[in-house]
C-alpha atoms as a PDB file:
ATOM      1  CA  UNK A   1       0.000   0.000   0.000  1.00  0.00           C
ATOM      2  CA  UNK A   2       2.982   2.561  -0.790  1.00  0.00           C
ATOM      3  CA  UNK A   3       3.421   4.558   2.425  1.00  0.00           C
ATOM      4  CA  UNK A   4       0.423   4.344   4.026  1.00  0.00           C
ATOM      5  CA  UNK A   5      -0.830   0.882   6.169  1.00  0.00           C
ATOM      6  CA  UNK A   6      -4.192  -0.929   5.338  1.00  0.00           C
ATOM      7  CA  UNK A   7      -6.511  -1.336   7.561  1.00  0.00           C
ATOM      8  CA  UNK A   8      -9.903  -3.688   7.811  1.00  0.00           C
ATOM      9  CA  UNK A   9     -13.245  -2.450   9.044  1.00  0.00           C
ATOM     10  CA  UNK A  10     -15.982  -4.815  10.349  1.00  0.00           C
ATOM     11  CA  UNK A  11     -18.867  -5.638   7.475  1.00  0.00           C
ATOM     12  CA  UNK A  12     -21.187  -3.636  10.181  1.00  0.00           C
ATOM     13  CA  UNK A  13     -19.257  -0.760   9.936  1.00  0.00           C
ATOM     14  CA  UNK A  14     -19.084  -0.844   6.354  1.00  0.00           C
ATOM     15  CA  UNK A  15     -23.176  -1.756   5.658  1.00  0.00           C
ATOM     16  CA  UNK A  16     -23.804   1.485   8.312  1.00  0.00           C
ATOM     17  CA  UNK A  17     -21.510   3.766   6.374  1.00  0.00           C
ATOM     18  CA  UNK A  18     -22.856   2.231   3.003  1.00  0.00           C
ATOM     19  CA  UNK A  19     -19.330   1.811   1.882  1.00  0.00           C
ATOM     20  CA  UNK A  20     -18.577  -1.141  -0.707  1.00  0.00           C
ATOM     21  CA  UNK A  21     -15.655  -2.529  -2.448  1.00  0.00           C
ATOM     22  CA  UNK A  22     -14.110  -0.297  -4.557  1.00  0.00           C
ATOM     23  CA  UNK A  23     -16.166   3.193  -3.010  1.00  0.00           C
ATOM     24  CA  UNK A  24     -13.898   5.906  -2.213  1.00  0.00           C
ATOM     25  CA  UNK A  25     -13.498   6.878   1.859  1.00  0.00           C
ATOM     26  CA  UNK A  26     -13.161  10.281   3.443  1.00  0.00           C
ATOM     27  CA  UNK A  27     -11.196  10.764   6.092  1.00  0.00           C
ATOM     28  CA  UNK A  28     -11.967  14.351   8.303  1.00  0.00           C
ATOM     29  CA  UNK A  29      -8.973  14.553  11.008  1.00  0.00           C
ATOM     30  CA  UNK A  30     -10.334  16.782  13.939  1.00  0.00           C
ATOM     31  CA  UNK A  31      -9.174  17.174  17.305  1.00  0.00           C
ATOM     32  CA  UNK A  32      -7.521  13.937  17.507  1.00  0.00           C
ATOM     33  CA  UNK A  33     -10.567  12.284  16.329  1.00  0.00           C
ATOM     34  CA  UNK A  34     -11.270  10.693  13.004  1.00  0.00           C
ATOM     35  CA  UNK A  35     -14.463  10.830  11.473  1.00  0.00           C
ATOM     36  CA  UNK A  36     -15.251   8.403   8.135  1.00  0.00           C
ATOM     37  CA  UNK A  37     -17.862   9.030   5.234  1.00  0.00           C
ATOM     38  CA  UNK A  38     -18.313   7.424   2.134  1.00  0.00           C
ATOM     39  CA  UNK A  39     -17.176   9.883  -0.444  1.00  0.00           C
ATOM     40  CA  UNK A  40     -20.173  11.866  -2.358  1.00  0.00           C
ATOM     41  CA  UNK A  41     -20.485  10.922  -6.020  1.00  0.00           C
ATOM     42  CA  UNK A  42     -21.045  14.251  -7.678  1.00  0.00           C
ATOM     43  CA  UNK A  43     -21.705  14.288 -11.240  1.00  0.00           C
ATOM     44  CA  UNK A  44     -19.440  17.714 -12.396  1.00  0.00           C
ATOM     45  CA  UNK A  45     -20.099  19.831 -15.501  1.00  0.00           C
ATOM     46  CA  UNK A  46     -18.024  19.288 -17.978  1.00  0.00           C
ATOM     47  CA  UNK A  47     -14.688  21.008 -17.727  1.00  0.00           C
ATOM     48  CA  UNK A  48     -15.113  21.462 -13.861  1.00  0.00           C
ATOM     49  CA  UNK A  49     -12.177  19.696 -11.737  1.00  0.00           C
ATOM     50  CA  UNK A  50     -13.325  16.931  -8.912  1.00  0.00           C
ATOM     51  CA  UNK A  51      -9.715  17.880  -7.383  1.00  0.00           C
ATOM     52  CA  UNK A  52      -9.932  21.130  -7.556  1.00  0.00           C
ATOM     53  CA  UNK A  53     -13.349  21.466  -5.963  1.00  0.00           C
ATOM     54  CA  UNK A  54     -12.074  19.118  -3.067  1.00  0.00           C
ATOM     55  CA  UNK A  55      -8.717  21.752  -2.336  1.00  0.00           C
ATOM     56  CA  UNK A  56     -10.648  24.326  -2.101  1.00  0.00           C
ATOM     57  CA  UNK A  57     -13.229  22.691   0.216  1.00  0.00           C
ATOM     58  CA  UNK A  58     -10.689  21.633   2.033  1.00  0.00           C
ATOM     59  CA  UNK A  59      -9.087  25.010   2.300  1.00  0.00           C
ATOM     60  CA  UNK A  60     -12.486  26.875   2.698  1.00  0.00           C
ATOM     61  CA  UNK A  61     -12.872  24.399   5.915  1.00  0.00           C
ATOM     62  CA  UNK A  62      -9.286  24.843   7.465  1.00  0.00           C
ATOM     63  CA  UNK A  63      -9.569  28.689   7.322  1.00  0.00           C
ATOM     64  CA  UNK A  64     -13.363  28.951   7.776  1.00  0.00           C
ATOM     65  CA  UNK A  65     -12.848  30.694  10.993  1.00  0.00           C
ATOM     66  CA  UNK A  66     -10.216  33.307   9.313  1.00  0.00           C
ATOM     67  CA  UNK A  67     -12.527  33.840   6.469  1.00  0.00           C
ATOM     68  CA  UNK A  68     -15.365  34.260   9.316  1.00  0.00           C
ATOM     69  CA  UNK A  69     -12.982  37.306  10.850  1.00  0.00           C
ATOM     70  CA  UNK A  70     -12.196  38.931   8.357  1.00  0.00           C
ATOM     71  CA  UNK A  71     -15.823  39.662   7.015  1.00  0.00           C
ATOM     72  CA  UNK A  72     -15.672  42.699  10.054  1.00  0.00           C
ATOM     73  CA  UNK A  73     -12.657  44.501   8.738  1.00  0.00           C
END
């Protein structure tokens, strides 16, 4: 698995999450806790970037507080 380690989930886990073979996973890290979702399947226009889209969610979320402070300047 390259640089990362595999790991095995109970079927339970995986039936409540609604995860199957071959379904991409989410992982959110926060405050030392991890929380797993079966990744959304969004259906893009054409020419719009899946990656993209996920950065900047990602970034909008890290600094969602900054953004949040800076609407009062």
């Amino acid at each position: 698995m390259g640089n990362s380690l595999g790991v095995t989930f109970p079927k339970e886990v995986l039936d409540h999450l609604g995860i199957q073979h071959g379904d991409e996973v989410k992982f959110d890290l926060q405050n030392g806790s991890v929380d797993i979702k079966k990744k959304a399947q969004l259906k893009l226009p054409k020419g719009v970037d899946a990656d993209f889209l996920e950065q900047m969610n990602d970034m909008m979320t890290e600094y969602d507080d900054t953004f949040k402070g800076l609407v009062n300047r």
